[in-house]
Protein backbone atom coordinates (compact mmCIF):
# COMPACT_ATOMS: atom_id res chain seq x y z
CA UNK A 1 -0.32 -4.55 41.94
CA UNK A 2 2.57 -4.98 44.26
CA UNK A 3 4.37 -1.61 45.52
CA UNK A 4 8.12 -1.07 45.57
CA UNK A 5 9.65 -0.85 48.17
CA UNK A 6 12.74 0.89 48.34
CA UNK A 7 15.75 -0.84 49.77
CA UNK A 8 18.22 0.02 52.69
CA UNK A 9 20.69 1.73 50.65
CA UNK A 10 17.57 4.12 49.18
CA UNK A 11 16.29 4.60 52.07
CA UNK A 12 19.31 6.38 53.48
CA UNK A 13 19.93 8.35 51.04
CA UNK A 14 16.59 9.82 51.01
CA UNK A 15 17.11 10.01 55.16
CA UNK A 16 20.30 12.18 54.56
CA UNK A 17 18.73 14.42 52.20
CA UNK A 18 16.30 15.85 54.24
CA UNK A 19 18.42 15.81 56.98
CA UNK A 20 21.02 17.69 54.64
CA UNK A 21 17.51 20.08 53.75
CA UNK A 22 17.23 20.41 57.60
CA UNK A 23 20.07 21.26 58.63
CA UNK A 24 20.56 23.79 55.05
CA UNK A 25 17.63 25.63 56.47
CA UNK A 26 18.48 25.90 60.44
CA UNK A 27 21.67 27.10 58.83
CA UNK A 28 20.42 29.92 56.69
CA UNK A 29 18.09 31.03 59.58
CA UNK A 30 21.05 31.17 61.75
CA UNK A 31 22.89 33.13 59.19
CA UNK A 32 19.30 35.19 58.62
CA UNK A 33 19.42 36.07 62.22
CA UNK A 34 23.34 37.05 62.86
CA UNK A 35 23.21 39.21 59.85
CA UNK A 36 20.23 40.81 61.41
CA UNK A 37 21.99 41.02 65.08
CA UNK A 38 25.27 42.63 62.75
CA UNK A 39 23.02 45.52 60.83
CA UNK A 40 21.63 46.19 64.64
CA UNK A 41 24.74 46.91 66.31
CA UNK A 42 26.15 48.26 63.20
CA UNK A 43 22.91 50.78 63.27
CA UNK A 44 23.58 51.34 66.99
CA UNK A 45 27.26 52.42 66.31
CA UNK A 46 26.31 54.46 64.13
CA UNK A 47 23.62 56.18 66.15
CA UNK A 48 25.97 56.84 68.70
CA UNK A 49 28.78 58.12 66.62
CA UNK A 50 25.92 60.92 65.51
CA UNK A 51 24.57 61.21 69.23
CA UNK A 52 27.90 62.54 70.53
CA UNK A 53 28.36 64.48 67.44
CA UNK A 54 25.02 66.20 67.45
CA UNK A 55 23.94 66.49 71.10
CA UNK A 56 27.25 66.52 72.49
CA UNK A 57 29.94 68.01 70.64
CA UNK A 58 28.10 70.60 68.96
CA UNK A 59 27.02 71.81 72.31
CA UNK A 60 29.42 72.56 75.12
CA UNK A 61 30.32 69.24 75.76
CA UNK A 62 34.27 69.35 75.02
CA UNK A 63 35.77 66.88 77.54
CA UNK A 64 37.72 64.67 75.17
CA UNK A 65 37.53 61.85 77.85
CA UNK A 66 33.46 62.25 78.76
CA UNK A 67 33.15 62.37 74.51
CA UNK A 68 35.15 58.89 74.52
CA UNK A 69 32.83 57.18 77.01
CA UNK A 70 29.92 58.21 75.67
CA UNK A 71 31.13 57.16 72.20
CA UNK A 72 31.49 53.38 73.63
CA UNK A 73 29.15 53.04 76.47
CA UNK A 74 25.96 51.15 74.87
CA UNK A 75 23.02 53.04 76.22
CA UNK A 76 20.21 50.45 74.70
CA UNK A 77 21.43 47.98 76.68
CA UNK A 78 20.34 50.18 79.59
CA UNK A 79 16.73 51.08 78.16
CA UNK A 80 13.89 48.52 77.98
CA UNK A 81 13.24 46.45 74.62
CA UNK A 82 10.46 48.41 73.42
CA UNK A 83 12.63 51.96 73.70
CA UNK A 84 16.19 50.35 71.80
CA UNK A 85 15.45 52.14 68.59
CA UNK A 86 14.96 55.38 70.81
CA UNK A 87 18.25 54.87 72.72
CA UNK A 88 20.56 57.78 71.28
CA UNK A 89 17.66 59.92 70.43
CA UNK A 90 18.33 63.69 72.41
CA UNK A 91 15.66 63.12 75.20
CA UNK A 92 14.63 61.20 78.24
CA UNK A 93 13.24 57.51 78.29
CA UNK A 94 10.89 55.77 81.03
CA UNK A 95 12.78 52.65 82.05
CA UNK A 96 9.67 51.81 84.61
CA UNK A 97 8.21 52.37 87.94
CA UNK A 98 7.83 56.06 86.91
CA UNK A 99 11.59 56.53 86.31
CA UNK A 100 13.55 57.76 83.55
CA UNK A 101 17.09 57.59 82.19
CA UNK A 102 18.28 61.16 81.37
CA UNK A 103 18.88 62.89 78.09
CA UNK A 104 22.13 61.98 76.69
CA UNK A 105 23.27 65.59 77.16
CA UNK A 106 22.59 65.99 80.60
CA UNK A 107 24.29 62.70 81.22
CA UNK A 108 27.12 64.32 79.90
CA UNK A 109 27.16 67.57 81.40
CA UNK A 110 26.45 66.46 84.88
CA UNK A 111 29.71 64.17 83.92
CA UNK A 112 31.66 67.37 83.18
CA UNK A 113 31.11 69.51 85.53
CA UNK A 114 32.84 67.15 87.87
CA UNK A 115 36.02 67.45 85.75
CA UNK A 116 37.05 63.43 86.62
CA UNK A 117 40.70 62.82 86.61
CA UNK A 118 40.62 59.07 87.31
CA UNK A 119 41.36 58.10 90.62
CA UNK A 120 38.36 59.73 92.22
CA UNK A 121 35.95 57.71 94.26
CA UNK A 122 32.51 58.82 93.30
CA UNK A 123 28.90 58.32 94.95
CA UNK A 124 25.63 58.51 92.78
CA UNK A 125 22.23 59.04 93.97
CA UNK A 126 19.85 57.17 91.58
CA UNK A 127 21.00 54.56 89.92
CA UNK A 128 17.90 53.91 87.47
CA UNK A 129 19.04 51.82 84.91
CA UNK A 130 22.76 52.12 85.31
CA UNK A 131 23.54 54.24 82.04
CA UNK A 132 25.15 57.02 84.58
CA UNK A 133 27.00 54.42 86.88
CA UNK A 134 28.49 52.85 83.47
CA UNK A 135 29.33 56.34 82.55
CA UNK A 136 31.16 56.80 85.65
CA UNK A 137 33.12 53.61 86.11
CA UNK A 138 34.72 54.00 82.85
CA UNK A 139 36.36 57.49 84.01
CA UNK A 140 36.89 56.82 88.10
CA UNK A 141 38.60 53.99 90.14
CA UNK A 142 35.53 53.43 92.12
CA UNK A 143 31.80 54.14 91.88
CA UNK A 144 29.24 54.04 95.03
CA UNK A 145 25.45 53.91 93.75
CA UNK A 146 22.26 54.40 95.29
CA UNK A 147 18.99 53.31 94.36
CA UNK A 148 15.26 53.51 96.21
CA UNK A 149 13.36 51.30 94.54
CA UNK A 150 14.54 47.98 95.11
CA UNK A 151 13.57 46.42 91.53
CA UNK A 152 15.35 49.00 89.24
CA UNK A 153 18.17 48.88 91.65
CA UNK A 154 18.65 44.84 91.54
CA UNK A 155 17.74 44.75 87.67
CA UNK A 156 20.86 47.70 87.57
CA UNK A 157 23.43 45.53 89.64
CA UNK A 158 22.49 42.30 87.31
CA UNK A 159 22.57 44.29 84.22
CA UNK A 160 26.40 46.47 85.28
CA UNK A 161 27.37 42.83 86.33
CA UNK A 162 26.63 41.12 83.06
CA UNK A 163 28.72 43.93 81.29
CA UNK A 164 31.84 43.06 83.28
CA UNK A 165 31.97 46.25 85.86
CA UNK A 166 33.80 45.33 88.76
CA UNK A 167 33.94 48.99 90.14
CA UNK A 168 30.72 49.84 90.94
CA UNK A 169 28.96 48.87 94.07
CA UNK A 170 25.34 49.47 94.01
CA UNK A 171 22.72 49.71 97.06
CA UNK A 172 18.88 49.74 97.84
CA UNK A 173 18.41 52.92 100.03
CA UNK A 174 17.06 55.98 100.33
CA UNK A 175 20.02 57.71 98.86
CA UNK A 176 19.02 61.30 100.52
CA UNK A 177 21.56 59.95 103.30
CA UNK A 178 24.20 59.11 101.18
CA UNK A 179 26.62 56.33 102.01
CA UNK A 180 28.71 57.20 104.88
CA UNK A 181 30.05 54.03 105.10
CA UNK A 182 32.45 55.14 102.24
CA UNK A 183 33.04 58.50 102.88
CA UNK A 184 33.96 60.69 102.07
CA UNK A 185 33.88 61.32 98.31
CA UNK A 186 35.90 63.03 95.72
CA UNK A 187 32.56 63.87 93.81
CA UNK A 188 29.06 63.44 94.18
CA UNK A 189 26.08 63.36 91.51
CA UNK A 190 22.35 63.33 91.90
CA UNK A 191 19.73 62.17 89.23
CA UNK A 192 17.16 62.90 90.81
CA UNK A 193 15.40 66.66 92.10
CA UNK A 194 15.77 67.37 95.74
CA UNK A 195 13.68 70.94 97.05
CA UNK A 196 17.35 71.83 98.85
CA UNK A 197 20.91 70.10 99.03
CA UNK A 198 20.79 67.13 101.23
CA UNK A 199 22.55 67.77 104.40
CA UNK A 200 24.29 64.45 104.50
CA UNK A 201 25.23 64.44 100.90
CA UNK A 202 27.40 68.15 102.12
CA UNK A 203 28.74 66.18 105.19
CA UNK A 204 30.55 63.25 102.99
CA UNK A 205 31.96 65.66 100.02
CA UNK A 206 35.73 65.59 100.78
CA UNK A 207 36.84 69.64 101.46
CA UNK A 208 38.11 70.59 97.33
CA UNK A 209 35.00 68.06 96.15
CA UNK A 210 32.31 68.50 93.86
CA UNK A 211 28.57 67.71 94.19
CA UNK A 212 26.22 67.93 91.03
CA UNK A 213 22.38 68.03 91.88
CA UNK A 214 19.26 69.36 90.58
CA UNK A 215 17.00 71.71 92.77
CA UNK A 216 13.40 72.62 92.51
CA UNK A 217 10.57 71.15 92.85
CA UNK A 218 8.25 69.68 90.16
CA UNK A 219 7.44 72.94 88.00
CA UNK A 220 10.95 74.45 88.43
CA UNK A 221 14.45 73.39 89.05
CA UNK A 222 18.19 74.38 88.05
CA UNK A 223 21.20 72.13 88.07
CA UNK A 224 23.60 73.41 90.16
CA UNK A 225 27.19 72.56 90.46
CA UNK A 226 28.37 73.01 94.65
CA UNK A 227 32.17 72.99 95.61
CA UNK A 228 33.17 72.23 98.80
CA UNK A 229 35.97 74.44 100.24
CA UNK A 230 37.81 74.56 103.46
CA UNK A 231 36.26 74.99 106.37
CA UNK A 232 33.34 73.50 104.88
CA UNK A 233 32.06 76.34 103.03
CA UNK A 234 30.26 76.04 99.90
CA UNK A 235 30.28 77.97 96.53
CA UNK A 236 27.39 77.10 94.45
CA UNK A 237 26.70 77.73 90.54
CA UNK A 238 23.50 77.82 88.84
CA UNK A 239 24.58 75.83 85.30
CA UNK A 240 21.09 75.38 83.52
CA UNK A 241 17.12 74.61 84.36
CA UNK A 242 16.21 70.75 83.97
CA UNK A 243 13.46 68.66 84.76
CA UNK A 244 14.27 65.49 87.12
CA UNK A 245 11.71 63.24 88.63
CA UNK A 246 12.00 63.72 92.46
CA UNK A 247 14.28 62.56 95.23
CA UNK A 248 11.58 60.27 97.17
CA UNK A 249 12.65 58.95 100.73
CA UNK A 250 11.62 59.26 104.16
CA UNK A 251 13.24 62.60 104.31
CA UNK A 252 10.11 64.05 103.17
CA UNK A 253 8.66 63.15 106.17
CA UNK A 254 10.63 65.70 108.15
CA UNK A 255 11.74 68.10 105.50
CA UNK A 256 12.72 72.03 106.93
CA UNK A 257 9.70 74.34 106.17
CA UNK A 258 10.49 76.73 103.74
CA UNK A 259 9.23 80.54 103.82
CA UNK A 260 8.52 82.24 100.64
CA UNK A 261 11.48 85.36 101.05
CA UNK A 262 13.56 82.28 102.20
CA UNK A 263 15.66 80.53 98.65
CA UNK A 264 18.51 79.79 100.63
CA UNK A 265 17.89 75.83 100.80
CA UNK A 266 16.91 75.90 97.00
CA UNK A 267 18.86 78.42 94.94
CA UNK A 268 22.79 79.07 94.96
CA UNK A 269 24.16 80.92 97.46
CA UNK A 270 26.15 83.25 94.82
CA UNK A 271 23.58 83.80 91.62
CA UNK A 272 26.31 83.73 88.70
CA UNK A 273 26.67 81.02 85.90
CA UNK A 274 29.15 78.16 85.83
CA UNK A 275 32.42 79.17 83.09
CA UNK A 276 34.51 76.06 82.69
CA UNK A 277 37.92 76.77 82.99
């Protein structure tokens, strides 16, 4: 029996069928997948929107401009993979190597307290991820950040680059010692617990400056909120208790000792609570 065998024109036609099939289904997976992408960032607005609602603005966070920026600033894009779908949830997430990216409210109040204007030049000790840095660059001209651990700080830099910051300089150190290269400051913030306010950190605060830290040590600490004044004087506020990993450097090494009836080098100077004005 002799087969049929299907001539030139057949054969392309049959050719640009499936390659029509082909093509139809690389094309609905495509559209499969940026529909998907779309509901995600759709889901993360959304999240957001309700974050600075719900944790924010139903506290006492009622800096219009701090609400703005952390309406727009995309904080899963400063979280590993696995912890996106926690991203605007009200606590703390590990980002690696033992570190953590604060609780959207804390970001937010330690953003307040230093009542930004928008020329400021402002240095941050801990960079983590980047989420406060972000935070930062969208309210101050420049932004000086510091960051220990050499793989969260180069995976931060990358990461601030790739989402167009030109405004924020970032550097591995031990960010006890500041960065006196660029001092002085207009502000300072600290993510990270030191047992007493860093000596160097007081020494590059511009006189009229304000330095946001938390003090403690692992089973208790406050945030406190230190203005500098002239003559170098300092007028410290007690805001809230928190709970910050520690401020690791070689510091540690050579700390002051502390006596028990001593609290001068860990609690405020003047033991009221911070009113904003």
């Amino acid at each position: 029996m002799l087969k049929t065998v299907p001539n030139y024109r057949t054969r392309n036609k049959i050719i640009n069928v499936a390659s029509s099939f082909v093509l139809a289904c690389v094309l609905i997976l495509f559209i499969c997948y940026s529909l998907s992408a779309v509901s995600d960032e759709i889901d993360y607005i959304v999240a957001r929107k309700k974050m600075v609602q719900e944790q924010l603005a139903a506290r006492d966070i009622t800096d219009k401009k701090v609400l703005d920026v952390m309406s727009c600033v995309e904080r899963h894009k400063f979280v590993p993979e696995r912890m996106k779908r926690y991203a605007y949830e009200d606590m703390p997430l590990p980002i690696g190597e033992g570190q953590t990216i604060s609780q959207p409210y804390i970001v937010a109040l330690m953003t307040q307290l230093l009542e930004l204007k928008g020329k400021e030049k402002v240095l941050e000790i801990g960079t983590g991820s980047g989420y406060q840095a972000a935070i930062l660059a969208e309210l101050v001209k420049e932004v000086y950040t510091i960051e220990i651990i050499g793989s969260l700080g180069k995976t931060a830099e990358e990461r601030l680059e790739e989402l167009g910051y030109t405004n924020i300089k970032v550097k591995i150190a031990d960010g006890y010692y500041g960065w006196e290269e660029y001092a002085p400051f207009d502000a300072i913030i600290v993510t990270a617990a030191a047992e007493y306010i860093p000596q160097p950190l007081i020494d590059q605060l511009k006189v009229g400056g304000r330095l946001v830290i938390p003090v403690g040590d692992t089973r208790m600490q406050s945030l406190l909120l230190v203005q500098k004044e002239p003559g170098g004087k300092l007028k410290e506020y007690e805001i809230t208790g928190v709970l910050f990993v520690p401020l690791v450097g070689e510091h540690q090494k050579d700390k002051p000792e502390e006596k028990s009836t001593d609290s001068k080098k860990r609690w405020p100077s003047e033991n009221k609570k911070w009113k904003r004005k």
